[in-house]
N, C-alpha and C. Protein backbone atom coordinates (compact mmCIF):
# COMPACT_ATOMS: atom_id res chain seq x y z
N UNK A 1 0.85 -1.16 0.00
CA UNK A 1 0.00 0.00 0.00
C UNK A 1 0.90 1.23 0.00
N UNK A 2 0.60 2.34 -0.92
CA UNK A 2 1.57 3.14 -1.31
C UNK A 2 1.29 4.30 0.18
N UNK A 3 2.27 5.14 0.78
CA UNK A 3 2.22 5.76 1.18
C UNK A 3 0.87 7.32 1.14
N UNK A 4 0.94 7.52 -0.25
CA UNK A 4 -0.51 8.40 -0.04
C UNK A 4 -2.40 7.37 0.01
N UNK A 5 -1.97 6.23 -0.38
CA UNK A 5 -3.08 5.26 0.29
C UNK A 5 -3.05 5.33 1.59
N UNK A 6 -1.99 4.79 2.25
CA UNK A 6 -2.53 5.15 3.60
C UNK A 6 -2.79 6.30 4.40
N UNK A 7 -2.21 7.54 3.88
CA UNK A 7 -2.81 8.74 4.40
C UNK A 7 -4.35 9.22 4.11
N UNK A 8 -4.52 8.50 2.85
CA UNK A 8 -6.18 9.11 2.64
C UNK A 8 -6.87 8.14 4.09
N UNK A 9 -6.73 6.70 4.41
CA UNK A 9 -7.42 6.04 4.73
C UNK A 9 -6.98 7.11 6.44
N UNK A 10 -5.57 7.06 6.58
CA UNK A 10 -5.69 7.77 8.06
C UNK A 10 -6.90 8.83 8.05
N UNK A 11 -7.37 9.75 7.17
CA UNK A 11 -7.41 10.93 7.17
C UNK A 11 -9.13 10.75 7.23
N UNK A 12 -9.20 9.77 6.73
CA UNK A 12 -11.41 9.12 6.25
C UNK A 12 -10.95 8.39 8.24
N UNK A 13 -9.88 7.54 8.62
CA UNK A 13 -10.16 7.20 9.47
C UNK A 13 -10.90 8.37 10.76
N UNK A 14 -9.86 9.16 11.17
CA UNK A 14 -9.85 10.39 11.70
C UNK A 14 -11.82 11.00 11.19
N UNK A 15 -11.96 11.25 10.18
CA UNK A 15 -13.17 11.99 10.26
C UNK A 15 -14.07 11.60 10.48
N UNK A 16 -14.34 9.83 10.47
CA UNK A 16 -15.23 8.81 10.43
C UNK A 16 -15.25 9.10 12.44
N UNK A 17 -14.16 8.82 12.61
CA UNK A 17 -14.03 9.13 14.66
C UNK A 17 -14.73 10.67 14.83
N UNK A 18 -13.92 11.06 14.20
CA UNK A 18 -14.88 12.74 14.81
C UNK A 18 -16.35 13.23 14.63
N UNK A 19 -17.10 12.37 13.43
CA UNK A 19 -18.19 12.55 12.76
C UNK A 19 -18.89 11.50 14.36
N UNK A 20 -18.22 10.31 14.27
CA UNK A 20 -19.30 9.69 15.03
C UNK A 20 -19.35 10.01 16.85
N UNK A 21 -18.00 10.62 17.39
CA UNK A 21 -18.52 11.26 18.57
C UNK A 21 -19.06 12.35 18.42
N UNK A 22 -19.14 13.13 17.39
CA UNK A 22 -19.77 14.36 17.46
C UNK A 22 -21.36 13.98 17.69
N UNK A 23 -21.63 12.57 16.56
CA UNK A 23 -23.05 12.82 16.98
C UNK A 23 -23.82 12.09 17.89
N UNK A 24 -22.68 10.75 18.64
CA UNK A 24 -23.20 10.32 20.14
C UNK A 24 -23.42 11.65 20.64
N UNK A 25 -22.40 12.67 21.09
CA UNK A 25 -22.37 13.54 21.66
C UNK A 25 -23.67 14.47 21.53
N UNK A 26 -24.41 14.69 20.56
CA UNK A 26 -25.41 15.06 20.52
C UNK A 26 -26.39 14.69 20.60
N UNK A 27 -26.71 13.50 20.49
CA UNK A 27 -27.70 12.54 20.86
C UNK A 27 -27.96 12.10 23.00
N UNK A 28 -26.72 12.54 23.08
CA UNK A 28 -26.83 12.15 24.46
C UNK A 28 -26.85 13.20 25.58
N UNK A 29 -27.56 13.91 25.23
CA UNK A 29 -27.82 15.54 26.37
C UNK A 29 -28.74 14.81 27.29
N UNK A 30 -28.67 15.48 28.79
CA UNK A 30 -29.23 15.25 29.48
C UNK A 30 -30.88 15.70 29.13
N UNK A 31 -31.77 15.10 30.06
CA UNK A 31 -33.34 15.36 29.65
C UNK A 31 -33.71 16.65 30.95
N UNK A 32 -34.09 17.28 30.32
CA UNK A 32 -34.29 19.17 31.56
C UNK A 32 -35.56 18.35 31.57
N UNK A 33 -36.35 18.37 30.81
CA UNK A 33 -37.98 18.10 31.67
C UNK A 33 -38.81 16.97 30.63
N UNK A 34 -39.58 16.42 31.28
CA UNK A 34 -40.86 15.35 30.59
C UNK A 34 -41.89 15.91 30.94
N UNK A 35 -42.80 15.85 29.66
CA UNK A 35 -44.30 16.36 30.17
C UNK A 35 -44.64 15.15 29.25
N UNK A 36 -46.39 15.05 29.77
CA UNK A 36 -47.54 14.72 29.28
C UNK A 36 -47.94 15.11 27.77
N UNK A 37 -48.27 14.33 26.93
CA UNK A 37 -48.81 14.95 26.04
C UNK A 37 -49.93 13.74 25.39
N UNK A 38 -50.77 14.07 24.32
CA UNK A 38 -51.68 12.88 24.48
C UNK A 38 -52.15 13.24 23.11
N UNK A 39 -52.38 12.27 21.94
CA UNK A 39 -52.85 11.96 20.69
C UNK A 39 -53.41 11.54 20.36
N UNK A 40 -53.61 10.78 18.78
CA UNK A 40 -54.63 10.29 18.25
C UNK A 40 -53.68 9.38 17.67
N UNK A 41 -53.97 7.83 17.50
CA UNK A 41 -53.47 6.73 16.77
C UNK A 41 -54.04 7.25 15.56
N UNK A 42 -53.10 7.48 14.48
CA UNK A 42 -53.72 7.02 12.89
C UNK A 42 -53.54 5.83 12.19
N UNK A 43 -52.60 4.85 12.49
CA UNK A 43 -51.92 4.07 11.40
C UNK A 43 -51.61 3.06 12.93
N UNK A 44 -51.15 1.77 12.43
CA UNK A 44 -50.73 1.03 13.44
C UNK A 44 -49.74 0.02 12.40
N UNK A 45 -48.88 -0.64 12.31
CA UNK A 45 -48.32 -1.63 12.08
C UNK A 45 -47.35 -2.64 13.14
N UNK A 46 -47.95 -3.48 13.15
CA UNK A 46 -47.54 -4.34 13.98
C UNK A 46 -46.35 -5.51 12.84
N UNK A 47 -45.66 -5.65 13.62
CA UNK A 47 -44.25 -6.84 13.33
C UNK A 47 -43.55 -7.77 14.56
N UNK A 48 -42.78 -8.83 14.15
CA UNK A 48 -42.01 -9.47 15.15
C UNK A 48 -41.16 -8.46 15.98
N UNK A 49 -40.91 -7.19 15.61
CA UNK A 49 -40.20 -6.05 16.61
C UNK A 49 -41.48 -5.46 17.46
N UNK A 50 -42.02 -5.91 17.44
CA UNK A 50 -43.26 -4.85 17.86
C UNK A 50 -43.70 -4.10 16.83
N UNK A 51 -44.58 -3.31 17.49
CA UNK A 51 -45.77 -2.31 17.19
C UNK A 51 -45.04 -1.15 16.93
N UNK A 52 -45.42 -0.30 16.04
CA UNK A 52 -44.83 0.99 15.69
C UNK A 52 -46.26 1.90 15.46
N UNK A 53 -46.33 3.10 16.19
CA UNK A 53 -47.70 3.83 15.80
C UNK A 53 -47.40 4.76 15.10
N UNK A 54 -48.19 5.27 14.18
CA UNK A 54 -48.31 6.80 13.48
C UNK A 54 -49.04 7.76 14.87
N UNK A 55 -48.80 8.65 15.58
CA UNK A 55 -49.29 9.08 16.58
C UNK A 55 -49.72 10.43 15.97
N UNK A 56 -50.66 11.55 16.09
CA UNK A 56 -51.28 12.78 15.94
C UNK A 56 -51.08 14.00 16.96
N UNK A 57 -50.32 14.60 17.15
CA UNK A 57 -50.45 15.17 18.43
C UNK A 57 -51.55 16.36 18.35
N UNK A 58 -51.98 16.96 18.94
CA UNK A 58 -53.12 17.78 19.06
C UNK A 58 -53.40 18.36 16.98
N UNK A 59 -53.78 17.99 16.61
CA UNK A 59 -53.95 17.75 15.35
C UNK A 59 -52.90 18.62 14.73
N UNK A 60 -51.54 18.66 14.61
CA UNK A 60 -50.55 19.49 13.93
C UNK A 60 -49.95 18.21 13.79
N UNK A 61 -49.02 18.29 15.01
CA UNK A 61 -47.30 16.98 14.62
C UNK A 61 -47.81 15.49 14.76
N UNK A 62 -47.27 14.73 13.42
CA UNK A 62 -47.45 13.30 13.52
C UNK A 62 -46.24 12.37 13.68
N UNK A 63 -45.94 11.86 14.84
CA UNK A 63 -44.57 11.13 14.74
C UNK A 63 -44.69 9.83 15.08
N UNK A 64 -43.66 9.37 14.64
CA UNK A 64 -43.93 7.67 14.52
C UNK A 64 -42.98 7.03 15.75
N UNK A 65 -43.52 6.19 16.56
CA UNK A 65 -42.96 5.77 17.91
C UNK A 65 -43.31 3.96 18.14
N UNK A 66 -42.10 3.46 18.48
CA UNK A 66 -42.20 2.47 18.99
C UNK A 66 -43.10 2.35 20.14
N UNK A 67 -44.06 1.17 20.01
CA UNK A 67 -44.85 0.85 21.42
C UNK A 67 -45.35 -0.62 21.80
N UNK A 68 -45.96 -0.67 22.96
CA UNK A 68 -46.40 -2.01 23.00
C UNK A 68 -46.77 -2.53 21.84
N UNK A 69 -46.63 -3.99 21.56
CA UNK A 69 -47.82 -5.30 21.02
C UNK A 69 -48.74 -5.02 22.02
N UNK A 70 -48.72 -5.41 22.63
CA UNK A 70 -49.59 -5.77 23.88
C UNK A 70 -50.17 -5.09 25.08
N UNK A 71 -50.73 -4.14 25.43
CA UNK A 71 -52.11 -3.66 24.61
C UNK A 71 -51.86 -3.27 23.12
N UNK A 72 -52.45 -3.41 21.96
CA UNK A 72 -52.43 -2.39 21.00
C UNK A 72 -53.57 -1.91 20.55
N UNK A 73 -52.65 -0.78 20.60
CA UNK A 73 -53.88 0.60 20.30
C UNK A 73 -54.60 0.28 19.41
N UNK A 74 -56.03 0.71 19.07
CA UNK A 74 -56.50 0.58 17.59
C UNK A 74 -56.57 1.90 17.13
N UNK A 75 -56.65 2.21 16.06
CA UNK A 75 -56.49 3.17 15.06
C UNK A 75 -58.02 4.14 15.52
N UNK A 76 -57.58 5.60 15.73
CA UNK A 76 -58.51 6.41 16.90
C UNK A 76 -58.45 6.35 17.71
N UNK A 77 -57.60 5.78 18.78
CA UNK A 77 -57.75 5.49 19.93
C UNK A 77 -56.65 6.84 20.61
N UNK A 78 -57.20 7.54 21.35
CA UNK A 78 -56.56 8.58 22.34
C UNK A 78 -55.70 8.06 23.27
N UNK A 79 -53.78 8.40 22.92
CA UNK A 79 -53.11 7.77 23.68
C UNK A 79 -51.95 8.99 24.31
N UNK A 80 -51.92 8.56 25.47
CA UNK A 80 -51.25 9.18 26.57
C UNK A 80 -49.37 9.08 26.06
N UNK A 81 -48.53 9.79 25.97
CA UNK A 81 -47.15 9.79 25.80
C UNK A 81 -46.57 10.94 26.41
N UNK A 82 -45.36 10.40 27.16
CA UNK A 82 -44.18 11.24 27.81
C UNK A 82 -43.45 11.75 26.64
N UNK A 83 -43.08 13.01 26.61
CA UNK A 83 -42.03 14.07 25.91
C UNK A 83 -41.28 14.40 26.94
N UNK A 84 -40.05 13.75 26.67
CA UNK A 84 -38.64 14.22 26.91
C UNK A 84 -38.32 15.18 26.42
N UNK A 85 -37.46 16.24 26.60
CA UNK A 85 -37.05 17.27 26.59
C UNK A 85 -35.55 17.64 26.75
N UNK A 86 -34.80 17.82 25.99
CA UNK A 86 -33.14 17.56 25.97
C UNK A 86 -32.60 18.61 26.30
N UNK A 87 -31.19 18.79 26.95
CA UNK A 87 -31.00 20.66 27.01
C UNK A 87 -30.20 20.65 25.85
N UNK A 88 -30.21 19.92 24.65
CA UNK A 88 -29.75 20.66 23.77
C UNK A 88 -31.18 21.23 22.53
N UNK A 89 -32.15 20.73 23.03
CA UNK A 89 -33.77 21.06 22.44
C UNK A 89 -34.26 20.17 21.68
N UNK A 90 -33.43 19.01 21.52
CA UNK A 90 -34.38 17.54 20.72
C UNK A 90 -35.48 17.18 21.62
N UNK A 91 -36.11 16.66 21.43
CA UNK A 91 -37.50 15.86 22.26
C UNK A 91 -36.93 14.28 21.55
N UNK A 92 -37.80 13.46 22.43
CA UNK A 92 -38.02 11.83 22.13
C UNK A 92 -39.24 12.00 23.27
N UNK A 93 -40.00 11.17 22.16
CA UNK A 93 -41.87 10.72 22.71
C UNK A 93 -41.33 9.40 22.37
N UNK A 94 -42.47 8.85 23.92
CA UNK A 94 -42.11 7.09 24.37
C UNK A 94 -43.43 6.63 24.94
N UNK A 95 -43.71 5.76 25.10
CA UNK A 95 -44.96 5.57 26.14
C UNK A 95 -44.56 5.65 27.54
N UNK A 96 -45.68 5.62 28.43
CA UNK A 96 -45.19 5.44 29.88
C UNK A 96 -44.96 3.86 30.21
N UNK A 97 -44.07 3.86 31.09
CA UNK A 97 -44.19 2.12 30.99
C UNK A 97 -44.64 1.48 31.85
């Protein structure tokens, strides 16, 4: 391997490391606050991973969240979810467990 081969690969190595703590690093902010928030099931698909819902939040934002098999929601059904709150300002919606 010729000498400028291995500098490209050092150099992709190096950015590949900095790219991926940069974005653990952002992914992993502490949570400042959880609130309540509560929707509308639109969509449901169920699989061997579980259940994944299309959720409605007060009729604007629709986001898609892992949840039980077991209860599962049916499609209309008004469901209760925790919003996390990050101090860098991401949210993650989860069920309560």
């Amino acid at each position: 391997m010729s000498l400028l081969s291995r500098a490209i690969l050092g150099v992709l190595a190096v950015a590949c490391a900095f790219s991926l703590a940069f974005w653990m690093g952002r992914n992993s902010s502490a949570i400042v606050r959880t609130t309540e928030v509560s929707g509308t099931v639109i969509s449901v698909v169920s699989g061997e991973g579980g259940a994944r819902y299309f959720v409605q939040l007060n009729g604007s934002r629709t986001i898609l969240i892992p949840g039980p098999t077991l209860p599962l929601y049916p499609v209309g059904a008004t469901v209760t979810l925790l919003q996390d709150i990050h101090e860098n300002g991401s949210d993650k919606y989860h069920f309560p467990p």
